[in-house]
C-alpha atoms as a PDB file:
ATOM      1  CA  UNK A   1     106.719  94.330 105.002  1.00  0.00           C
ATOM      2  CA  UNK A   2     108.369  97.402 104.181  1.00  0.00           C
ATOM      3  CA  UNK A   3     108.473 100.352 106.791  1.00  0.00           C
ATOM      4  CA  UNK A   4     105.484 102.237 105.289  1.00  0.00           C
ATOM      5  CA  UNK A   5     105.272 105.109 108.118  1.00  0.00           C
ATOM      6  CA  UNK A   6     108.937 105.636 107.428  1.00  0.00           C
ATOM      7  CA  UNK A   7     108.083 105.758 103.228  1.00  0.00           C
ATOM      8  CA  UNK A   8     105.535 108.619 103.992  1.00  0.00           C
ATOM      9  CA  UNK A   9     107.508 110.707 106.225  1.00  0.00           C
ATOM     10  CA  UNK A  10     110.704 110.330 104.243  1.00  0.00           C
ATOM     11  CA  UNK A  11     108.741 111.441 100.676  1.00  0.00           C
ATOM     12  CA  UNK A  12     106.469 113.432 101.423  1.00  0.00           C
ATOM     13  CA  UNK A  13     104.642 115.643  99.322  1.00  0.00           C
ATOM     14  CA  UNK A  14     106.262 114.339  96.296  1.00  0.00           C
ATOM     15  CA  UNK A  15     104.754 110.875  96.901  1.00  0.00           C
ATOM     16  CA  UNK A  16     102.086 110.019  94.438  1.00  0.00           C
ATOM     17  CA  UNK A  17      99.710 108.902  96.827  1.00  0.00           C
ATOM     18  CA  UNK A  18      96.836 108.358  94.361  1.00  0.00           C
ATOM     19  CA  UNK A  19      98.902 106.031  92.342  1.00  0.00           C
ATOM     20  CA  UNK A  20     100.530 104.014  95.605  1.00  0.00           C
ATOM     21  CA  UNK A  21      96.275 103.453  96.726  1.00  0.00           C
ATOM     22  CA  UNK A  22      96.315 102.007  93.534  1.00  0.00           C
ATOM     23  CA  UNK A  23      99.139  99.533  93.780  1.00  0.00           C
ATOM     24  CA  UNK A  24      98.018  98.404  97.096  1.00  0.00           C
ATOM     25  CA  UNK A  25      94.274  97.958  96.683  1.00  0.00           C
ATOM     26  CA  UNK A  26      95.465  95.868  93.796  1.00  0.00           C
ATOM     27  CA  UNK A  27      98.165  93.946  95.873  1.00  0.00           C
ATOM     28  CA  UNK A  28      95.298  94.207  98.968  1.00  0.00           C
ATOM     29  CA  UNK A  29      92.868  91.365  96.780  1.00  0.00           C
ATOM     30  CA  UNK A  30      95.238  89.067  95.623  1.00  0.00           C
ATOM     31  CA  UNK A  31      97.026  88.434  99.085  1.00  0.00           C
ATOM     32  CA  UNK A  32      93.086  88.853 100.420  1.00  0.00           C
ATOM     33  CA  UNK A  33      94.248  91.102 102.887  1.00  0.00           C
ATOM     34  CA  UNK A  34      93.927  94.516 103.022  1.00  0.00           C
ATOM     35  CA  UNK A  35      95.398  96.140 106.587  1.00  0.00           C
ATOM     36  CA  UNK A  36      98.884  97.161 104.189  1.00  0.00           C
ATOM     37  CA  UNK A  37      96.010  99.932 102.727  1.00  0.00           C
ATOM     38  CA  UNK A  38      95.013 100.796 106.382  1.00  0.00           C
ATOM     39  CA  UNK A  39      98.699 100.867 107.481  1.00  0.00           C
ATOM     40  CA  UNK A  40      99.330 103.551 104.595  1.00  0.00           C
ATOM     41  CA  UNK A  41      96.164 105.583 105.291  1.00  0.00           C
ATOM     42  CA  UNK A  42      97.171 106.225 108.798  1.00  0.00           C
ATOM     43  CA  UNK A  43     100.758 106.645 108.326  1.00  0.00           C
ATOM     44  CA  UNK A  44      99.588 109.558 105.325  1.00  0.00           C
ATOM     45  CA  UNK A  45      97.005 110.565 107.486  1.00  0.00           C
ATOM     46  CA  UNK A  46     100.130 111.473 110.788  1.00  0.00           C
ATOM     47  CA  UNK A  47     103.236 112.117 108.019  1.00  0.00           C
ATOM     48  CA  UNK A  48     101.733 113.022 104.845  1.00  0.00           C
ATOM     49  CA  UNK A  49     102.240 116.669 103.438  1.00  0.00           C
ATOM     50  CA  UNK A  50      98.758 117.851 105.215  1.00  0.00           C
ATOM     51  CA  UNK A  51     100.006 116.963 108.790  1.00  0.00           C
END
């Protein structure tokens, strides 16, 4: 799995955030697992643009 806190911190505020929730909720259901969306809602959540 990719390094998803390091993704976040590295773009920033010019990640598309709404369109990455996208990709993974889709990804999320077909693997039937869905802690890669909780993974990228805490890393946004400590190194997104708001922090």
């Amino acid at each position: 799995m990719l390094d998803i806190e390091g993704i976040v911190a590295r773009q920033g505020a010019s990640l598309e955030a709404d369109y990455v929730r996208g990709w993974l909720e889709e990804l999320s259901w077909a693997a039937e697992d869905f802690e890669v969306i909780r993974r990228f809602e805490r890393a946004w959540t400590e190194y997104g643009p708001a922090r």
